[in-house]
N, C-alpha and C. Protein backbone atom coordinates (compact mmCIF):
# COMPACT_ATOMS: atom_id res chain seq x y z
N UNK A 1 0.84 -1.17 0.00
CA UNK A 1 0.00 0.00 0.00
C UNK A 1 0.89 1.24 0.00
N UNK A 2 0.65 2.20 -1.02
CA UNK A 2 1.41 3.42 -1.21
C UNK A 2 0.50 4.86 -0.31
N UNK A 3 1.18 5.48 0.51
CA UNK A 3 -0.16 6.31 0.89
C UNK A 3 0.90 7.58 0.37
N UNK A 4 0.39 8.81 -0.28
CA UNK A 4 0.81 9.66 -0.54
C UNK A 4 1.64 10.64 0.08
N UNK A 5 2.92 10.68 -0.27
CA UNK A 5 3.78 11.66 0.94
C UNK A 5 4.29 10.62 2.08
N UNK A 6 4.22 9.51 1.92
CA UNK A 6 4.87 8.52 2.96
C UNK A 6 5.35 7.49 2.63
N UNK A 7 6.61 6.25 3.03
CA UNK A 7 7.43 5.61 2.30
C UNK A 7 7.28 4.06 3.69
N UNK A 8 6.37 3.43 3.60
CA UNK A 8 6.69 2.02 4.88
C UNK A 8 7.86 1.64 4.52
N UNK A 9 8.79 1.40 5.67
CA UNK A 9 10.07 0.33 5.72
C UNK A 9 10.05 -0.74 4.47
N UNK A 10 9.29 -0.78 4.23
CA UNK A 10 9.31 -2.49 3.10
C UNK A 10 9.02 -1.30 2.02
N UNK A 11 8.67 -0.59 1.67
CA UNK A 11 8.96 0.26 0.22
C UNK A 11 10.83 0.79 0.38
N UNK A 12 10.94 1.58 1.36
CA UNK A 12 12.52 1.79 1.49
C UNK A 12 13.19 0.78 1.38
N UNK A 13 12.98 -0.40 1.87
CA UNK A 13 14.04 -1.48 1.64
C UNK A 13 13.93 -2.20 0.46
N UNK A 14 12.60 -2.32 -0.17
CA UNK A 14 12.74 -2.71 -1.84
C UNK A 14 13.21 -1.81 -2.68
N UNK A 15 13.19 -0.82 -2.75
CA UNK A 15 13.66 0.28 -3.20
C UNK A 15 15.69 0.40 -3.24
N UNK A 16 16.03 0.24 -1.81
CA UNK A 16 17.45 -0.09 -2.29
C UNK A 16 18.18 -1.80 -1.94
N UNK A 17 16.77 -2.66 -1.85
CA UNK A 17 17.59 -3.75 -2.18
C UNK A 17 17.98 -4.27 -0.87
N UNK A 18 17.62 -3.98 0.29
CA UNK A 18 18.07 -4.25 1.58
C UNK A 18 16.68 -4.98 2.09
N UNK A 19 16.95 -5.59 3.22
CA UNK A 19 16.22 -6.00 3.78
C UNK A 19 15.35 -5.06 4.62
N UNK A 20 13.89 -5.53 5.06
CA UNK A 20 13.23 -4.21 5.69
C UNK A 20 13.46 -4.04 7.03
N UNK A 21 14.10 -5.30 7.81
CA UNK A 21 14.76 -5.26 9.33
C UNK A 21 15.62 -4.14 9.61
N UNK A 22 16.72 -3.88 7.98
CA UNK A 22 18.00 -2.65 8.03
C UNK A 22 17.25 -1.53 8.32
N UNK A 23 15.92 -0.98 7.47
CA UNK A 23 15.62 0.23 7.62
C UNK A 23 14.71 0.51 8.89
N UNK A 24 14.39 -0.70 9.90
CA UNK A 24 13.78 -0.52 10.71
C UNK A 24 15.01 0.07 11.82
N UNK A 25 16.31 -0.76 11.57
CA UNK A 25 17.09 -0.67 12.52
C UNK A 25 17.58 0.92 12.66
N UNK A 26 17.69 1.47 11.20
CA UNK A 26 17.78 2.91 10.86
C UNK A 26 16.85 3.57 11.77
N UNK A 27 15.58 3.44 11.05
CA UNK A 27 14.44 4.54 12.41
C UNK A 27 14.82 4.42 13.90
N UNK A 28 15.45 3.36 14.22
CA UNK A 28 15.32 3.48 15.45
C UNK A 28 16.63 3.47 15.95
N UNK A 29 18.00 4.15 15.32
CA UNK A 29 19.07 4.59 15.31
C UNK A 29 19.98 3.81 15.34
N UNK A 30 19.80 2.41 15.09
CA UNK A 30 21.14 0.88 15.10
C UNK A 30 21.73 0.90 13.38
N UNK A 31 21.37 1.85 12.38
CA UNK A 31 22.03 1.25 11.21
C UNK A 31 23.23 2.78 11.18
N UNK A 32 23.75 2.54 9.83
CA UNK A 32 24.71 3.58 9.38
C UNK A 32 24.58 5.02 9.32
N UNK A 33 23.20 5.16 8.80
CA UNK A 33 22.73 6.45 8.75
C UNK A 33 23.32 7.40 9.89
N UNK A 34 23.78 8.48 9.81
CA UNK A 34 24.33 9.30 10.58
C UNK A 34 23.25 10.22 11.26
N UNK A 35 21.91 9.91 11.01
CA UNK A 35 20.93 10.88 11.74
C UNK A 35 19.64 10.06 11.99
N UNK A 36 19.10 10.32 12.81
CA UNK A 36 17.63 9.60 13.23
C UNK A 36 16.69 9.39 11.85
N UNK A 37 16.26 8.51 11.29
CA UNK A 37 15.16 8.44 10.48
C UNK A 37 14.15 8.35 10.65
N UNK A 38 13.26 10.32 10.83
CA UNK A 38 11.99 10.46 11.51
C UNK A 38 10.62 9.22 11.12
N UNK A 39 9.46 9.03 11.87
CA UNK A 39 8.54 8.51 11.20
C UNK A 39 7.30 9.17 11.66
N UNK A 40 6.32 8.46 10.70
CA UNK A 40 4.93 8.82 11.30
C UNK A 40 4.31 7.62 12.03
N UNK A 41 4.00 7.49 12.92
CA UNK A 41 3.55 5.76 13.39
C UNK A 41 1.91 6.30 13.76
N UNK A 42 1.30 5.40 12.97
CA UNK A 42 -0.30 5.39 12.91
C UNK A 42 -0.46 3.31 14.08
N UNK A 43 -0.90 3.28 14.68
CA UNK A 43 -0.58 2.03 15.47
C UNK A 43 0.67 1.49 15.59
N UNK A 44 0.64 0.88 15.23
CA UNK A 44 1.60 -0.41 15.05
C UNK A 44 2.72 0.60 13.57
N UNK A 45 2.08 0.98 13.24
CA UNK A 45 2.98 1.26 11.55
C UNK A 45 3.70 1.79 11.32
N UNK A 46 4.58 1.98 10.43
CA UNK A 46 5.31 3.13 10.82
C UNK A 46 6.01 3.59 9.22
N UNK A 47 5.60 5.13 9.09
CA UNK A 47 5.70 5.77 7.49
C UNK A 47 6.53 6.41 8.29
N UNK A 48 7.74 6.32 6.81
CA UNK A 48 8.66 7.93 6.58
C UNK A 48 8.30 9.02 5.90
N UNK A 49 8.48 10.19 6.34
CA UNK A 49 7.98 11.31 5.47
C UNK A 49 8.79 11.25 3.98
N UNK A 50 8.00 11.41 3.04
CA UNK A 50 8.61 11.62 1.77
C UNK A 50 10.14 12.36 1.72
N UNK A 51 10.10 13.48 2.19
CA UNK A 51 11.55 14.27 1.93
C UNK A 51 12.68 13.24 2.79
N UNK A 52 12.58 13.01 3.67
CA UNK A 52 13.52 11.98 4.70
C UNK A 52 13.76 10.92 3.85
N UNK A 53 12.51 9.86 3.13
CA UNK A 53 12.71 9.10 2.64
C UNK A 53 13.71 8.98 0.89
N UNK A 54 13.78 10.02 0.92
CA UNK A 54 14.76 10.60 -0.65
C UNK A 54 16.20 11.26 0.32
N UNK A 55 16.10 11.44 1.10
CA UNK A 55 17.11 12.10 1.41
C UNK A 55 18.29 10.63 1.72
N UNK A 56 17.23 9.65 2.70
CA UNK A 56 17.83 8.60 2.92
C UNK A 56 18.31 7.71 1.69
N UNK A 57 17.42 7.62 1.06
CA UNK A 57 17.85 7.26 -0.55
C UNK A 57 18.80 7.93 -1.02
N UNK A 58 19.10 9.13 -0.76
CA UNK A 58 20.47 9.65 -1.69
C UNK A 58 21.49 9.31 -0.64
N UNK A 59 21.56 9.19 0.63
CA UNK A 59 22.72 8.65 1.39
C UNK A 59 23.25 7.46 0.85
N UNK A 60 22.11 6.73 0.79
CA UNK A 60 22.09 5.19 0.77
C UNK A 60 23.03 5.10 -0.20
N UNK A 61 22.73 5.59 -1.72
CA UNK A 61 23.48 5.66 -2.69
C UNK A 61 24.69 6.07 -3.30
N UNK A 62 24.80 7.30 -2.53
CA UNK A 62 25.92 8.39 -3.06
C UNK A 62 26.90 8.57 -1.72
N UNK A 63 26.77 8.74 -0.54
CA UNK A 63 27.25 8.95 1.06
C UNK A 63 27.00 10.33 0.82
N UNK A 64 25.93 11.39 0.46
CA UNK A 64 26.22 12.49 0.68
C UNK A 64 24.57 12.80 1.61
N UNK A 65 25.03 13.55 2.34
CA UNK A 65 23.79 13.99 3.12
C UNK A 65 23.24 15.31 2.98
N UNK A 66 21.71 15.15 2.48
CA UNK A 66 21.01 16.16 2.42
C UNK A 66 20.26 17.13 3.20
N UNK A 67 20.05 18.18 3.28
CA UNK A 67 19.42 19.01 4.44
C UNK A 67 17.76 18.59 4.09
N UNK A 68 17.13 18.11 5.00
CA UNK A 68 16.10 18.57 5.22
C UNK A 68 15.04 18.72 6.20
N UNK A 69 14.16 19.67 5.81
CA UNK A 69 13.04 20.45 6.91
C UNK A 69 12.72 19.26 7.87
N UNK A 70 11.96 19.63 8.05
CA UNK A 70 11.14 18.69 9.29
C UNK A 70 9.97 19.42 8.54
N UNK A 71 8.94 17.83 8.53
CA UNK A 71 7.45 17.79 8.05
C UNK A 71 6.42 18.48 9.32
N UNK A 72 6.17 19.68 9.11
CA UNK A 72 4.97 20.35 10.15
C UNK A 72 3.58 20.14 9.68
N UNK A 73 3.36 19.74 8.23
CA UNK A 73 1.82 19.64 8.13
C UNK A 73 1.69 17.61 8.63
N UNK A 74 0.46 17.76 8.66
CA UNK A 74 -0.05 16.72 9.11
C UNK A 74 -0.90 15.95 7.90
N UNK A 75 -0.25 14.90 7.28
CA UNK A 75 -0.73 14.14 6.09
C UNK A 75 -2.47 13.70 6.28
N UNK A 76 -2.35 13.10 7.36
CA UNK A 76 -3.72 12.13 7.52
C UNK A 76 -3.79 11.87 8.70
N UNK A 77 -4.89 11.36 8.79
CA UNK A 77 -5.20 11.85 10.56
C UNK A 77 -6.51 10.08 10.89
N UNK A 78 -5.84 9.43 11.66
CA UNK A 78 -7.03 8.45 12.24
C UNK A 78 -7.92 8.51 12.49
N UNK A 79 -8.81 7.55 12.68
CA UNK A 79 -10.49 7.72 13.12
C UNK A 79 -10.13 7.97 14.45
N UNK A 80 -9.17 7.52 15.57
CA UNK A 80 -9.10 8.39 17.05
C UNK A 80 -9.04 9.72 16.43
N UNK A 81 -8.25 10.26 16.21
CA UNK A 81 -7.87 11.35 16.03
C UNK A 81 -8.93 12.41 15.46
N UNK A 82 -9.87 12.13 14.61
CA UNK A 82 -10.99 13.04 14.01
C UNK A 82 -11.97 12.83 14.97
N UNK A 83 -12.27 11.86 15.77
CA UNK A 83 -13.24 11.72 16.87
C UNK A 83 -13.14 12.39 18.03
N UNK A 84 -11.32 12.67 18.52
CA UNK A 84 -11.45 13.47 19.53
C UNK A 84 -11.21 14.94 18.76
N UNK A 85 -10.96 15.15 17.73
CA UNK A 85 -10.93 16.75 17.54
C UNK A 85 -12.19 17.10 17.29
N UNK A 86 -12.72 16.54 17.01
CA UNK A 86 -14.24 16.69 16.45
C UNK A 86 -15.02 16.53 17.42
N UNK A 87 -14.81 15.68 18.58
CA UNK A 87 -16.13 15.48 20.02
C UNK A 87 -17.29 14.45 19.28
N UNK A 88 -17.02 13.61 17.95
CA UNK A 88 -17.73 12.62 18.20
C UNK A 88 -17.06 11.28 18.51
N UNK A 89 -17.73 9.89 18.33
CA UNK A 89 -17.30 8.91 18.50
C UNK A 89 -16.79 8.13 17.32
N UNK A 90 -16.05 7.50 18.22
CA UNK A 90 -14.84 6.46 17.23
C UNK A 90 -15.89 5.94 15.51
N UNK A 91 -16.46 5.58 16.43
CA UNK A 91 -17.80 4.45 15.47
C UNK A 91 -18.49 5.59 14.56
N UNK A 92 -19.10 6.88 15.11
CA UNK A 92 -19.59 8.05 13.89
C UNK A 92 -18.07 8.44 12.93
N UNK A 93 -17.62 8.32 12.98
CA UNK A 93 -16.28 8.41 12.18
C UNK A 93 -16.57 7.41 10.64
N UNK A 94 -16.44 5.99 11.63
CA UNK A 94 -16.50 4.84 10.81
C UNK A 94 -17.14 4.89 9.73
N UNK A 95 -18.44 4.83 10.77
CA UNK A 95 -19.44 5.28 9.68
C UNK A 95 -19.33 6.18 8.69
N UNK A 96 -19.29 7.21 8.76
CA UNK A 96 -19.14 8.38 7.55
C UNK A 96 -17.89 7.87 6.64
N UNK A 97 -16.92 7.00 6.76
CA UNK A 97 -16.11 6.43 5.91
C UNK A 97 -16.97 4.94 5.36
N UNK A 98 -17.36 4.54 6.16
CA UNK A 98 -18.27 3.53 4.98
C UNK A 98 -19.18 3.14 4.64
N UNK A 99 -19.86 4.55 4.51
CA UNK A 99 -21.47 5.27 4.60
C UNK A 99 -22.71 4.09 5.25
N UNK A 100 -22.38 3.47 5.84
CA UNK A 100 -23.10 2.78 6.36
C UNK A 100 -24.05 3.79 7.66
N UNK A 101 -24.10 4.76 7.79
CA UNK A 101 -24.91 6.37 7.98
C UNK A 101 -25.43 6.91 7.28
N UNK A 102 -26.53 6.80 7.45
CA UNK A 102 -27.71 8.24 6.51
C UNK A 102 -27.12 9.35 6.68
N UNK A 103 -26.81 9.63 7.86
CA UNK A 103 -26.16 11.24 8.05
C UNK A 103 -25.46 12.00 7.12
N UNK A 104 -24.53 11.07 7.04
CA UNK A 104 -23.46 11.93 6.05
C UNK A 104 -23.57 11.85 4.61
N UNK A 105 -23.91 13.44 3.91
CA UNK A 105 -24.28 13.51 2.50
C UNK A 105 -23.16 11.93 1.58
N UNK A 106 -21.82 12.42 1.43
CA UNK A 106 -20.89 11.37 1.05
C UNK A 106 -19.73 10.97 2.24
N UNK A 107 -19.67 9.77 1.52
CA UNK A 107 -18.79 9.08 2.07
C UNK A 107 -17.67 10.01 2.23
N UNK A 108 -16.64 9.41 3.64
CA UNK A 108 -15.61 10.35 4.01
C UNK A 108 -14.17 9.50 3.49
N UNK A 109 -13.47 10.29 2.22
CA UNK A 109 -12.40 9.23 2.05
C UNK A 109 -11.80 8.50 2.60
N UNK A 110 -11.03 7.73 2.25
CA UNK A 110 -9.85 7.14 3.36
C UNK A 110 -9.53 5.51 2.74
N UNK A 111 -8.00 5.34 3.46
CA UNK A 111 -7.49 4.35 3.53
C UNK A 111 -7.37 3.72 4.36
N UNK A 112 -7.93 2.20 4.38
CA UNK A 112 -7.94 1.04 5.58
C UNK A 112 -6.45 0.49 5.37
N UNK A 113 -6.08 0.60 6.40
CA UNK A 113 -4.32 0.20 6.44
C UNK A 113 -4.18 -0.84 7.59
N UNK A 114 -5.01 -1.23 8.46
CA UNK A 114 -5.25 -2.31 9.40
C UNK A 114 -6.53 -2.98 9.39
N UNK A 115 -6.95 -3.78 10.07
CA UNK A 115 -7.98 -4.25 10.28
C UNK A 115 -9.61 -3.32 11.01
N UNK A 116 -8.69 -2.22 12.06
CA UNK A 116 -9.78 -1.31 12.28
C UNK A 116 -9.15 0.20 12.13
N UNK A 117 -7.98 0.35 11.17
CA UNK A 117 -7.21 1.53 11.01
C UNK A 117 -7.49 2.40 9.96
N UNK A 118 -8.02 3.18 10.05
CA UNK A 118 -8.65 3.82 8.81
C UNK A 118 -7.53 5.20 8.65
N UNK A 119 -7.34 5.47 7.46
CA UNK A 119 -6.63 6.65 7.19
C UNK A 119 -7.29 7.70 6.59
N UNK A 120 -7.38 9.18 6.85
CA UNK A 120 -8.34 9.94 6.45
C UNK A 120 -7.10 11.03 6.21
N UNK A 121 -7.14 11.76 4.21
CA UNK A 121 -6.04 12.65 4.05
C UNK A 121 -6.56 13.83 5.21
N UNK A 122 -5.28 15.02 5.77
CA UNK A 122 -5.51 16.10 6.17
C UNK A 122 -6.76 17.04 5.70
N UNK A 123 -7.29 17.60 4.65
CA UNK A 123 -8.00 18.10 3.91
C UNK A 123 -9.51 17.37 4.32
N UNK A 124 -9.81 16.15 4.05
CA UNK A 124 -10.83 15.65 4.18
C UNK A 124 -11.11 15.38 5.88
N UNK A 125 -10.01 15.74 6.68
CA UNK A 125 -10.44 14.95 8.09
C UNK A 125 -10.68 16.42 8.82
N UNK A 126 -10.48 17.92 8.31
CA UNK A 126 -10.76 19.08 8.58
C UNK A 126 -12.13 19.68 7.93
N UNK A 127 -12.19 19.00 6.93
CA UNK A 127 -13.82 19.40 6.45
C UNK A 127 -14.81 18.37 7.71
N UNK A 128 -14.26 17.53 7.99
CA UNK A 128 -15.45 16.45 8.41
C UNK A 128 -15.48 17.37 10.09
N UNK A 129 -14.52 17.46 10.47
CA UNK A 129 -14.25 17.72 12.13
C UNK A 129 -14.95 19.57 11.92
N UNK A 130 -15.00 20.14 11.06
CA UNK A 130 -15.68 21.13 10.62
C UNK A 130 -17.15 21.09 10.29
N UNK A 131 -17.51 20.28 10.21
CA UNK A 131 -18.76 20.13 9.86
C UNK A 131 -20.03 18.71 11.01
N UNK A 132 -18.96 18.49 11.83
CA UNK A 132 -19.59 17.81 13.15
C UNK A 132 -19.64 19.42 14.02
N UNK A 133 -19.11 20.03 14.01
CA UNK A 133 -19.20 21.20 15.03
C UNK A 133 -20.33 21.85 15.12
N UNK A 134 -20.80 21.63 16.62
CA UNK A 134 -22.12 22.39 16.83
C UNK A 134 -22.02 24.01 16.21
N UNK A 135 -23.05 23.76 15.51
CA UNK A 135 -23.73 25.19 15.18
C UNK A 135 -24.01 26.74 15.96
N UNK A 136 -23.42 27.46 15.85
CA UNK A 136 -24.10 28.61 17.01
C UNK A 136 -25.32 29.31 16.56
């Protein structure tokens, strides 16, 4: 599964040919890499931000190290996560992702990446948490 703007350990390690244990050992500071390899961890999971993940790729390849930012926007956001910014429940979330709710005009995008892990882009999880908000 490819999610946009993010790279799982098993894409980095097919990518240069390594095993996906090496790039785990990287994130969590046991390989060569000379700097921490940030992630995003949604449960159990764990994405590299796109720029990190090219940057690490040009190490990997060349030994030269690239500058880069640190990721401040926020890609996608969990069904916890839109339930407590929003003040509804886990399950009204669900629902509006697999319209199994009258409520919600359309379905709320997203990617199932676990068994109860739903991924919702930034954009779509701010319209929804915008539009649960009581009315004045």
């Amino acid at each position: 599964m490819k999610l946009e703007g993010l790279w799982s350990p098993l894409q980095l390690a097919n990518a240069l040919g390594v095993h996906r244990q090496t790039v785990v050992d990287t994130i969590n500071g046991k390989g060569k890499y000379p700097r921490l390899l940030p992630v995003v961890r949604f449960g159990q999971l764990l994405f590299v931000p796109e720029e990190h993940a090219q940057a690490f790729l040009h190490w990997s390849r060349t030994g030269e190290l690239l500058d880069v930012r640190d990721l401040s926007e926020k890609l996608y956001w969990t069904t916890d996560e839109i339930a407590r910014a929003s003040g509804v429940h886990r399950s009204t979330v669900t629902k509006a992702i697999t319209g199994r709710s009258g409520k919600y005009a359309s379905r709320l995008p997203a990617i199932k990446v676990q068994e109860k892990t739903w991924l919702v882009r930034n954009a779509d999880a701010l319209a929804f948490i915008e539009e649960c908000k009581p009315k004045k």
